[in-house]
Protein backbone atom coordinates (compact mmCIF):
# COMPACT_ATOMS: atom_id res chain seq x y z
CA UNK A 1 -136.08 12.20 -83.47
CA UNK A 2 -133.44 13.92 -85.56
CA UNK A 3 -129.74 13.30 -85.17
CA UNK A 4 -129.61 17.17 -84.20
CA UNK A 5 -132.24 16.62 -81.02
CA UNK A 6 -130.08 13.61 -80.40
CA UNK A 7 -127.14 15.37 -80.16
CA UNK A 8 -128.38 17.57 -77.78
CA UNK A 9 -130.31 15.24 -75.35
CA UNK A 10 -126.66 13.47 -73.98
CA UNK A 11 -125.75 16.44 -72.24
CA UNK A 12 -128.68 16.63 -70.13
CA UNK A 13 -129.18 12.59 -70.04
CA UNK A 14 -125.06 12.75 -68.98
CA UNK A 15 -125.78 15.22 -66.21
CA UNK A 16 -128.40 13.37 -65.00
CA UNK A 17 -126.97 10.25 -64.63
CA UNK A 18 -123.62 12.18 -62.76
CA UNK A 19 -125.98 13.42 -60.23
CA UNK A 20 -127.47 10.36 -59.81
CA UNK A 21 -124.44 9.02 -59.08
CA UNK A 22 -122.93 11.32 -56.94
CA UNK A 23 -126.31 11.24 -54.79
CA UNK A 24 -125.59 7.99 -54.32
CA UNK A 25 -122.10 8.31 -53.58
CA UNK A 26 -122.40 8.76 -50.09
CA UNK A 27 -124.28 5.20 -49.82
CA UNK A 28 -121.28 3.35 -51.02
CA UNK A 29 -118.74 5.04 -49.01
CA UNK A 30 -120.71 2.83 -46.16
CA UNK A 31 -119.74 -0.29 -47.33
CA UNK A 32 -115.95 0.77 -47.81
CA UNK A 33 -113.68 -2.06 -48.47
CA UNK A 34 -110.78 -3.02 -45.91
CA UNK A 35 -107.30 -1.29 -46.52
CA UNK A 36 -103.81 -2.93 -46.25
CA UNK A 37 -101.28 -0.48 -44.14
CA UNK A 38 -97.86 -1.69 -44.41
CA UNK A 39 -96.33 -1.01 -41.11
CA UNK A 40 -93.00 1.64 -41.81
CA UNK A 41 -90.16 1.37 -39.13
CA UNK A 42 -91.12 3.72 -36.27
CA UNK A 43 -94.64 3.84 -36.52
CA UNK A 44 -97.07 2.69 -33.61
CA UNK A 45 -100.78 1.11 -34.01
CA UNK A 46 -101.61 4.45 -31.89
CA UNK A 47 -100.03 6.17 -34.85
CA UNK A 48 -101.83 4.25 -37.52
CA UNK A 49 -104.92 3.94 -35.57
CA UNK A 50 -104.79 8.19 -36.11
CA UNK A 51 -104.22 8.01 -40.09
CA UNK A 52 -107.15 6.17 -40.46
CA UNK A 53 -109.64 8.09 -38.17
CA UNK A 54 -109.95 4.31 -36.07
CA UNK A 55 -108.42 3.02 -32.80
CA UNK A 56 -105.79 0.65 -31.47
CA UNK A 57 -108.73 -1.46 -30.41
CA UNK A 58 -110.33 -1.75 -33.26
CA UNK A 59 -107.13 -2.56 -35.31
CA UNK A 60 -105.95 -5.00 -32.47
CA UNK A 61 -109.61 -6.88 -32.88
CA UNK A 62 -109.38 -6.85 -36.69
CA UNK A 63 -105.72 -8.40 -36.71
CA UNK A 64 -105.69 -10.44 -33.84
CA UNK A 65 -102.83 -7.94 -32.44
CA UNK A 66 -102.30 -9.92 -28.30
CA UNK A 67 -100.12 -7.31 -27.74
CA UNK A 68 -100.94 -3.67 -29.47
CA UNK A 69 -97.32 -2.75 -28.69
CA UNK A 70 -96.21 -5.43 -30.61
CA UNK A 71 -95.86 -4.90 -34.31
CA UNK A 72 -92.65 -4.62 -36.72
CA UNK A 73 -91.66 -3.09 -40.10
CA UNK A 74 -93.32 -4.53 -43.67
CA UNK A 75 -95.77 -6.13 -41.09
CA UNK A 76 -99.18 -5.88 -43.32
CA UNK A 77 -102.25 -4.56 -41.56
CA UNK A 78 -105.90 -5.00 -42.12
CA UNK A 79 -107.24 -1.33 -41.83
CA UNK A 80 -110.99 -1.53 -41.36
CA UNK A 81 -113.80 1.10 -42.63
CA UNK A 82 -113.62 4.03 -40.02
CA UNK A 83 -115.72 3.21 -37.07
CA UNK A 84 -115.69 -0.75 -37.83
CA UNK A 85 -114.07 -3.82 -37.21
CA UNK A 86 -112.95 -6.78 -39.49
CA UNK A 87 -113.95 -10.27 -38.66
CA UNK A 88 -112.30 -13.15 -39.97
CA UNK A 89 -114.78 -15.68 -40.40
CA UNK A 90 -113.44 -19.20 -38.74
CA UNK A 91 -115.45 -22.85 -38.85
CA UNK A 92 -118.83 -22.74 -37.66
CA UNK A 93 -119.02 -18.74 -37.97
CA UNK A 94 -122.55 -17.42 -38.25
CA UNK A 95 -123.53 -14.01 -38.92
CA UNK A 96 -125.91 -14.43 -36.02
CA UNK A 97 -123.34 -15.28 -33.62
CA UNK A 98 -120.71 -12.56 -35.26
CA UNK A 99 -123.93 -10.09 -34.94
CA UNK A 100 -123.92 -11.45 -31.19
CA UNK A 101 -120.48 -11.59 -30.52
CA UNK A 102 -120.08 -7.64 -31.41
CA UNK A 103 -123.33 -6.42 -29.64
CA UNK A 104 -124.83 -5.35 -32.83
CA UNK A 105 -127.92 -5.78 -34.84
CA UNK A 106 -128.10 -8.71 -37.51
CA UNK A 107 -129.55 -6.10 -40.06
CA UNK A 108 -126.69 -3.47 -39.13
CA UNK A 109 -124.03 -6.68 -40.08
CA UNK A 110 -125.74 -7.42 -43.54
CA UNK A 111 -126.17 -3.92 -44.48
CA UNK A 112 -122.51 -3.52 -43.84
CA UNK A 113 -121.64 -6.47 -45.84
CA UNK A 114 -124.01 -6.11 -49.20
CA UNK A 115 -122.27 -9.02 -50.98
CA UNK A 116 -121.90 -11.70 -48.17
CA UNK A 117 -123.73 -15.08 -48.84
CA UNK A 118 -125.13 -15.96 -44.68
CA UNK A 119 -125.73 -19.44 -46.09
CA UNK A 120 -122.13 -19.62 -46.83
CA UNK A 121 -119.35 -18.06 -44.97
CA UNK A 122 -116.23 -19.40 -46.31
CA UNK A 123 -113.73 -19.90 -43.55
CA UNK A 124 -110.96 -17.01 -43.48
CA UNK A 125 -113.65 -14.45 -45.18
CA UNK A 126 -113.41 -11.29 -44.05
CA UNK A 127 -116.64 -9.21 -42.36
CA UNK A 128 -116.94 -5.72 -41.79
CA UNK A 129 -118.47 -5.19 -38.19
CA UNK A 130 -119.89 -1.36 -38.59
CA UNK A 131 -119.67 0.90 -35.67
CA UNK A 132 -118.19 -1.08 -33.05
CA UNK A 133 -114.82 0.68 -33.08
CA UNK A 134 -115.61 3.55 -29.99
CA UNK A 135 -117.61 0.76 -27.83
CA UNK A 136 -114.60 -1.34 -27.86
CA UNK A 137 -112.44 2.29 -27.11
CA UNK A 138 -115.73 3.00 -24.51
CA UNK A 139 -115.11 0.33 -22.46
CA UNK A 140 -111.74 0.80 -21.73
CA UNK A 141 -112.49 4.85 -20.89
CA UNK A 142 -115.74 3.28 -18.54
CA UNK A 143 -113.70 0.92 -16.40
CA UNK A 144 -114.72 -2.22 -19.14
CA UNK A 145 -111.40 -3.16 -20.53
CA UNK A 146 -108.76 -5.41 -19.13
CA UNK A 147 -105.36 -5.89 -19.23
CA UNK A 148 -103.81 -8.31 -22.13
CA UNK A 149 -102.63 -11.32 -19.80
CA UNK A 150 -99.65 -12.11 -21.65
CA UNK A 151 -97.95 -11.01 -24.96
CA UNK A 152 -97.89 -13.43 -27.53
CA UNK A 153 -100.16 -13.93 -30.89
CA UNK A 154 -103.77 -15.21 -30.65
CA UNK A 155 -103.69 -18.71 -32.18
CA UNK A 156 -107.15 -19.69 -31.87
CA UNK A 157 -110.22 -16.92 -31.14
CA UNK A 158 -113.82 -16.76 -29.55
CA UNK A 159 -116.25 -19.22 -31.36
CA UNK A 160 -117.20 -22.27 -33.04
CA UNK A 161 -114.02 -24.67 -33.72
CA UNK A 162 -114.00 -27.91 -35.08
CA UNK A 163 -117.78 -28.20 -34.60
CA UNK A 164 -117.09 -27.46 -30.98
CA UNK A 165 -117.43 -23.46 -29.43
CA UNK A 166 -114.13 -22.39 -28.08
CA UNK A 167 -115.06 -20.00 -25.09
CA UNK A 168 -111.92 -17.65 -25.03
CA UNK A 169 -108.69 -16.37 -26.81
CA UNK A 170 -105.68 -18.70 -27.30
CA UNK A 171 -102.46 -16.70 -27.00
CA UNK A 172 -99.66 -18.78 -27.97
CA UNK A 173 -96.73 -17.54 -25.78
CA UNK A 174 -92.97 -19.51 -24.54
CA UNK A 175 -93.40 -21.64 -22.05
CA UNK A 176 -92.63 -20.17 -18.68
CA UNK A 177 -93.70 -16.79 -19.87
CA UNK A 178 -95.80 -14.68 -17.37
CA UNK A 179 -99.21 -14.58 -17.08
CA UNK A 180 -100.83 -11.49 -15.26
CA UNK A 181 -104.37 -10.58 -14.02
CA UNK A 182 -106.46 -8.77 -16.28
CA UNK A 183 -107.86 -6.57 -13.27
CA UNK A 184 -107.92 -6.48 -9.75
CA UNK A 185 -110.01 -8.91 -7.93
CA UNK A 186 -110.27 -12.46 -5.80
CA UNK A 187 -108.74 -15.91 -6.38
CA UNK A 188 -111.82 -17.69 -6.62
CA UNK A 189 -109.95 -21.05 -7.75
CA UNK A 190 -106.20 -22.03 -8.66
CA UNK A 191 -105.55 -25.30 -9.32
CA UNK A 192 -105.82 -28.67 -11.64
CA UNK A 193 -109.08 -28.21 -13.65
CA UNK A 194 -109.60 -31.28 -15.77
CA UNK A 195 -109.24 -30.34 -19.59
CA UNK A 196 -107.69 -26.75 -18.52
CA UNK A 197 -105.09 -28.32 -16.40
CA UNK A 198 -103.56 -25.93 -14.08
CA UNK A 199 -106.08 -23.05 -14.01
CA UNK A 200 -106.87 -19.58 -12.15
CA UNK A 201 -110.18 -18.01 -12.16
CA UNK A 202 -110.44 -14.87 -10.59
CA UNK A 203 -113.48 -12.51 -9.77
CA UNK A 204 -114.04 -8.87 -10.40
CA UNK A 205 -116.07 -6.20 -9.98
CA UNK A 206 -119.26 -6.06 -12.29
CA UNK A 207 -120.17 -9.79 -12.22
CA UNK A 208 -116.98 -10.16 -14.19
CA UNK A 209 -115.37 -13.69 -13.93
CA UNK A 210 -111.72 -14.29 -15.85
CA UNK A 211 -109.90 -17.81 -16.43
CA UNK A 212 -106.65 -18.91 -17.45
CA UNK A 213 -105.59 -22.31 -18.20
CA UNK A 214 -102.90 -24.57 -19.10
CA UNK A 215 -100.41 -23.21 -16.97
CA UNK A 216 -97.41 -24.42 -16.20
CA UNK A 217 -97.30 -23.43 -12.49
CA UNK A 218 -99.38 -21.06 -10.19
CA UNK A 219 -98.49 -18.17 -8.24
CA UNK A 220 -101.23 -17.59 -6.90
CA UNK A 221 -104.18 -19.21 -3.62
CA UNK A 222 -107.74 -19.02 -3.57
CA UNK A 223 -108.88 -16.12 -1.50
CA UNK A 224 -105.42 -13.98 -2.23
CA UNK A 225 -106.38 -10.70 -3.95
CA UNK A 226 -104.28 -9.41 -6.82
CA UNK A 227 -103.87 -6.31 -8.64
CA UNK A 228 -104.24 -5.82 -12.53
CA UNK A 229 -101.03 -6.20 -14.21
CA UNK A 230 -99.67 -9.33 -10.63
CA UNK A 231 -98.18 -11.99 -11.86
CA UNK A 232 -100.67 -15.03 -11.10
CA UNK A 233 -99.22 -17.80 -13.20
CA UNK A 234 -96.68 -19.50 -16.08
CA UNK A 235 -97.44 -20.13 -19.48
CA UNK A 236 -97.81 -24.17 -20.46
CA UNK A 237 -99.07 -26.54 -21.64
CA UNK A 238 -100.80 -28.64 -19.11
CA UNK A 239 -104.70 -30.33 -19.60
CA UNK A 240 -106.05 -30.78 -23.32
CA UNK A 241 -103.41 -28.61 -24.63
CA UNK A 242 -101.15 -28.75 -27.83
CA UNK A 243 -98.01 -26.66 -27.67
CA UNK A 244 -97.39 -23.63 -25.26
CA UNK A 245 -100.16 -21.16 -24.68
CA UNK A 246 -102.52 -19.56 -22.44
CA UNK A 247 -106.61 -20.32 -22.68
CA UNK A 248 -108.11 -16.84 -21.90
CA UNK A 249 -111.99 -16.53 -20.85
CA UNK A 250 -114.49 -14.10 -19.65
CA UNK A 251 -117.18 -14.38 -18.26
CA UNK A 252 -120.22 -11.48 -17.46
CA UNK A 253 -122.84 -12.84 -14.99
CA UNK A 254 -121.76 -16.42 -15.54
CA UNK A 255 -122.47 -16.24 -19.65
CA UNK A 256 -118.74 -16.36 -21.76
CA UNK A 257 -118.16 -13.20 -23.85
CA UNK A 258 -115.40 -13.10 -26.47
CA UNK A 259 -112.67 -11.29 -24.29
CA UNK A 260 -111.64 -9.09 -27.59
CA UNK A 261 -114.64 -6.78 -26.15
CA UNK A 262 -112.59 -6.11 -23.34
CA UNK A 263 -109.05 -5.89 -24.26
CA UNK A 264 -107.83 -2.78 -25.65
């Protein structure tokens, strides 16, 4: 081949390889990486949520937001891939049980995370949980979610801890502050619980069960009904606790679920 014919092939070869990237183009833009949003005075998660074509719940899930009203100026934000949710992976994190936790497939979760070793999640890595962002918005519009039981910032999540599975959300909160029910429904319990010390459980509709533990004090007696947003207990520190907070669990036909399904 002359340097002439050369010459003249690397257009076409050029093109080629343009289109062949640009057919693939719309591949990658699955596995978009996770954005950082630095919160400007003013703004509101509703308003960032918008930007980024996601939702408060998904960016309350992906930065363990307790309280979606809650955030301040030059606070940095974890903006997931539109329609997804970012995990942070904690000790004894699978991505079986993450699959699980999320109600999607195990395929879906590796597909959506090309580069992740299974055989070894390091602790604080960061998973991209695809398509979960309107089912968590869903169940709030279908009667699903529940009310955030007290403001404060989730110290400890749903899952495998210290070689033992935590079963709820541990919102660190003052001591004394105000616990509320998630939604309307029946004391089933209220009282000293072993480990959970001073506890509530209270019963919904839907075979839904919630908990709360470590109180401080109770406000409310088996067999009272409450509404969604009644005070039914202080923050404390009472049972296996270490410093003030509230233990938060759900339960759907007696199996835990990881509330952040639930909360907006």
């Amino acid at each position: 081949m002359s340097g002439k014919q050369s010459a003249r092939m690397w257009p076409t070869a050029l093109a080629g390889a343009l289109a062949a990237v640009l057919a693939f183009a719309p591949a990658l833009g699955a596995y978009a990486s996770v954005t950082e949003h630095i919160v400007r005075k003013g703004e509101t998660l509703y308003a960032i949520a918008r930007i980024y074509g996601s939702s408060v719940a998904a960016l309350a899930a992906s930065n363990n937001l307790a309280d979606p009203d809650l955030i301040f100026p030059g606070q940095r934000l974890k903006i997931p891939p539109s329609g997804g949710v970012v995990h942070r992976v904690e000790r004894g994190d699978t991505l079986w049980q993450i699959a699980q936790d999320y109600g999607i497939s195990l395929t879906a979760l590796q597909e959506a995370n090309p580069g992740l070793n299974p055989r070894n999640l390091a602790v604080g890595a960061e998973v991209i949980v695809p398509g979960v962002a309107r089912s968590l918005s869903s169940r709030q519009a279908g009667g699903m979610s529940l009310a955030w039981p007290v403001s404060g910032r989730i110290s400890s999540g749903y899952g495998w801890r210290g070689g033992r599975m935590h079963y709820g959300l541990d919102i660190a909160a003052p001591q004394g502050s105000t616990v509320v029910a998630a939604a309307p429904g029946l004391v089933v319990s209220a009282g000293w619980n072993g480990g959970y010390g001073r506890m509530v459980l209270l019963e919904h509709d839907r075979n839904l069960r919630t908990l709360y533990a470590h109180c401080s004090s109770l406000l409310v007696k088996p067999g009272q009904q409450v509404q969604r947003g009644q005070a039914i207990a202080k923050v404390g520190a009472t049972g296996n606790a270490t410093g003030s907070h509230l233990h938060f669990e759900v339960h759907v036909g007696g199996r835990p679920q990881n509330p952040l399904r639930f909360l907006p």
